[in-house]
C-alpha atoms as a PDB file:
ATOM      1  CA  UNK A   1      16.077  35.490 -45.997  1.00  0.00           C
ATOM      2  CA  UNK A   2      18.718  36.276 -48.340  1.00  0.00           C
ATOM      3  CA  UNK A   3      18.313  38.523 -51.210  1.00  0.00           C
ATOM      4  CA  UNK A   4      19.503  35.503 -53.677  1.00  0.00           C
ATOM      5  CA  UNK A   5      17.013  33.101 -51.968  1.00  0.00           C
ATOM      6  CA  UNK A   6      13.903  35.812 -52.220  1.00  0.00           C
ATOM      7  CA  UNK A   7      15.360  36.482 -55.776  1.00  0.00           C
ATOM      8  CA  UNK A   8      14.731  32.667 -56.394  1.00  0.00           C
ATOM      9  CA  UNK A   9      11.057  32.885 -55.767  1.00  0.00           C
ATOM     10  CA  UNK A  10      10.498  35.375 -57.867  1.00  0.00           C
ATOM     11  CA  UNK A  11      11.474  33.529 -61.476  1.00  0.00           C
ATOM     12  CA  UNK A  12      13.954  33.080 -63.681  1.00  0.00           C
ATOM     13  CA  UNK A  13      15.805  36.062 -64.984  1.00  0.00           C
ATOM     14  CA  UNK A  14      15.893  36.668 -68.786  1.00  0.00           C
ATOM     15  CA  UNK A  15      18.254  37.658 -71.425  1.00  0.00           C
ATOM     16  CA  UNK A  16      18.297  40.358 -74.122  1.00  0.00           C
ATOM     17  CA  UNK A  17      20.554  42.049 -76.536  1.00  0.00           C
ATOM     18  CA  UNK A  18      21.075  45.076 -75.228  1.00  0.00           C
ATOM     19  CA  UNK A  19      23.096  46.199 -78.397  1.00  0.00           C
ATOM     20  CA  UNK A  20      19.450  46.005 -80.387  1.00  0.00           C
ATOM     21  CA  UNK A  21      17.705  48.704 -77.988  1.00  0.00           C
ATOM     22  CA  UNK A  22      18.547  51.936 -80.180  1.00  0.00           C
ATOM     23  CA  UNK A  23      18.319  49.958 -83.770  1.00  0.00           C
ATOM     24  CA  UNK A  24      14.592  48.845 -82.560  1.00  0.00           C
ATOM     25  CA  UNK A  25      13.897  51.741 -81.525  1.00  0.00           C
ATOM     26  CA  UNK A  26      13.703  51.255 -77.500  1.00  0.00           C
ATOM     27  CA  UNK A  27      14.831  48.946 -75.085  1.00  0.00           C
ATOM     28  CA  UNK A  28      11.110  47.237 -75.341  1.00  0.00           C
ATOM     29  CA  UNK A  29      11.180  46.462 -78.833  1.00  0.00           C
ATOM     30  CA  UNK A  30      14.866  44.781 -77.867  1.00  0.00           C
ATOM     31  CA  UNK A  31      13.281  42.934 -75.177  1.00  0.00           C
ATOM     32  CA  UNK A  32      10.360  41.533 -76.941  1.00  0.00           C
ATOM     33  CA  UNK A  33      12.475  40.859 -80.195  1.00  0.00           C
ATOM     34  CA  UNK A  34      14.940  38.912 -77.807  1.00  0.00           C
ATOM     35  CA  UNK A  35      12.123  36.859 -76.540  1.00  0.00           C
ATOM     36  CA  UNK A  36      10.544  36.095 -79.511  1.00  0.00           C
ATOM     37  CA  UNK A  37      14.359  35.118 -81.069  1.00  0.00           C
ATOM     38  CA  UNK A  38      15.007  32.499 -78.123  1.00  0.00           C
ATOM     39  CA  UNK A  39      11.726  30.793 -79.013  1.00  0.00           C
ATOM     40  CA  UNK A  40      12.143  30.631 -82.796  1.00  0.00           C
ATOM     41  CA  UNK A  41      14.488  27.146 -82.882  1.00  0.00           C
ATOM     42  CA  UNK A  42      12.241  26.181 -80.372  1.00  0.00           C
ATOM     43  CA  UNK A  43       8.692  26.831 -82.515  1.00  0.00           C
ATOM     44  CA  UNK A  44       7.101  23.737 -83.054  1.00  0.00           C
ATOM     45  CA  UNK A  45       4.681  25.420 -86.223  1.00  0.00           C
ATOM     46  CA  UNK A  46       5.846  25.750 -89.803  1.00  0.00           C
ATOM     47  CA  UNK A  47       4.426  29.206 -88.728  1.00  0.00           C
ATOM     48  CA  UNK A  48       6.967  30.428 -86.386  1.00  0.00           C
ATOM     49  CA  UNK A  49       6.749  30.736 -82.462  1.00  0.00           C
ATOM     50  CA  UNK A  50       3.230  31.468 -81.219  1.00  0.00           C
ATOM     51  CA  UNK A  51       3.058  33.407 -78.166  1.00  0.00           C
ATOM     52  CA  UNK A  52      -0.336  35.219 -76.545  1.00  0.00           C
ATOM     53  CA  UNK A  53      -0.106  38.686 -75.455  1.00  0.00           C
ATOM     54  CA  UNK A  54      -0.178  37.068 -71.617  1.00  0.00           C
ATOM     55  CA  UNK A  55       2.170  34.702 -72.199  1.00  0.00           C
ATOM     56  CA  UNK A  56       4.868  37.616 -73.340  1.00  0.00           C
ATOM     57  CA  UNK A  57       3.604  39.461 -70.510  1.00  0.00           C
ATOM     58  CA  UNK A  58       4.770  36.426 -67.920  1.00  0.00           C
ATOM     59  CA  UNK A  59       7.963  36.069 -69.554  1.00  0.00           C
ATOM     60  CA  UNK A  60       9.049  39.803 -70.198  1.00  0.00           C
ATOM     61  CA  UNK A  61       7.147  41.769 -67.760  1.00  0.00           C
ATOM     62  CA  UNK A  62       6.447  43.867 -70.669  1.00  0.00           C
ATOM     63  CA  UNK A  63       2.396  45.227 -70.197  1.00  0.00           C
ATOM     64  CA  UNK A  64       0.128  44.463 -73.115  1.00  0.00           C
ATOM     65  CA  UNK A  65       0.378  47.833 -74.360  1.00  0.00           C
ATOM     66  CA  UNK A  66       4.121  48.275 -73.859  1.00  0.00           C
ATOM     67  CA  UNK A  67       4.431  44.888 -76.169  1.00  0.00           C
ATOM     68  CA  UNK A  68       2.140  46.723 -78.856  1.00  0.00           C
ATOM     69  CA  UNK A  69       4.571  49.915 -78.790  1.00  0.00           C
ATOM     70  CA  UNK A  70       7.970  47.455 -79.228  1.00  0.00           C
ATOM     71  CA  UNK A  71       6.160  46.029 -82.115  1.00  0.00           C
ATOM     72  CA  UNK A  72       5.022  48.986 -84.193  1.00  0.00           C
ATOM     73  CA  UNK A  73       8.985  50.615 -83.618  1.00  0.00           C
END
Protein backbone atom coordinates (compact mmCIF):
# COMPACT_ATOMS: atom_id res chain seq x y z
CA UNK A 1 0.00 0.00 0.00
CA UNK A 2 1.08 3.40 -0.57
CA UNK A 3 2.08 5.72 2.09
CA UNK A 4 -0.78 8.33 0.82
CA UNK A 5 -3.39 5.49 0.77
CA UNK A 6 -2.33 4.18 4.55
CA UNK A 7 -2.16 7.99 5.35
CA UNK A 8 -5.92 8.05 4.24
CA UNK A 9 -7.01 5.61 6.84
CA UNK A 10 -5.65 7.19 9.40
CA UNK A 11 -7.89 10.71 9.36
CA UNK A 12 -7.91 13.87 8.25
CA UNK A 13 -4.94 16.05 8.88
CA UNK A 14 -5.44 19.36 10.79
CA UNK A 15 -4.38 22.88 10.65
CA UNK A 16 -2.76 25.29 13.12
CA UNK A 17 -1.06 28.59 13.31
CA UNK A 18 2.16 27.86 13.81
CA UNK A 19 3.05 31.65 14.23
CA UNK A 20 0.87 31.44 17.77
CA UNK A 21 3.21 28.58 19.33
CA UNK A 22 5.75 31.00 21.24
CA UNK A 23 2.93 33.87 22.03
CA UNK A 24 0.81 30.85 23.77
CA UNK A 25 3.35 29.71 25.24
CA UNK A 26 3.98 26.16 23.37
CA UNK A 27 3.09 24.61 20.33
CA UNK A 28 0.05 22.82 22.42
CA UNK A 29 -1.58 25.81 23.54
CA UNK A 30 -1.31 26.85 19.51
CA UNK A 31 -2.80 23.66 18.62
CA UNK A 32 -5.68 23.59 20.93
CA UNK A 33 -6.34 27.44 20.44
CA UNK A 34 -6.39 26.63 16.58
CA UNK A 35 -8.95 24.00 17.15
CA UNK A 36 -11.08 25.68 19.28
CA UNK A 37 -10.85 28.97 16.62
CA UNK A 38 -12.05 26.70 13.56
CA UNK A 39 -15.10 25.69 15.59
CA UNK A 40 -16.14 29.12 16.87
CA UNK A 41 -18.27 30.30 13.45
CA UNK A 42 -19.30 26.95 13.57
CA UNK A 43 -20.75 26.94 17.51
CA UNK A 44 -24.24 26.46 17.44
CA UNK A 45 -24.62 27.96 21.49
CA UNK A 46 -24.87 31.63 22.35
CA UNK A 47 -22.12 30.09 24.62
CA UNK A 48 -19.38 29.47 22.27
CA UNK A 49 -18.10 26.02 20.84
CA UNK A 50 -18.51 23.15 23.30
CA UNK A 51 -16.03 20.53 23.03
CA UNK A 52 -15.34 17.44 25.75
CA UNK A 53 -11.92 16.76 26.78
CA UNK A 54 -12.28 13.39 24.35
CA UNK A 55 -13.58 15.03 21.69
CA UNK A 56 -10.28 17.52 21.57
CA UNK A 57 -8.38 14.51 22.17
CA UNK A 58 -9.84 12.80 18.67
CA UNK A 59 -9.33 15.85 16.81
CA UNK A 60 -5.82 17.10 18.09
CA UNK A 61 -4.18 14.10 19.40
CA UNK A 62 -3.44 16.29 22.24
CA UNK A 63 -3.73 13.82 25.74
CA UNK A 64 -6.12 15.09 28.37
CA UNK A 65 -3.43 16.40 30.37
CA UNK A 66 -1.41 17.95 27.54
CA UNK A 67 -4.89 19.96 26.68
CA UNK A 68 -4.96 21.11 30.49
CA UNK A 69 -1.18 22.44 30.18
CA UNK A 70 -2.10 24.50 26.62
CA UNK A 71 -4.88 25.97 28.56
CA UNK A 72 -3.33 27.25 31.78
CA UNK A 73 -0.17 28.89 29.32
Amino acid sequence: MKSAATLRLIGNPHAYYPNLAKPLGGLTAAILFSQIFYWQDKANSELGVYKTRDDLEEETGLTHDEQRTAIKN
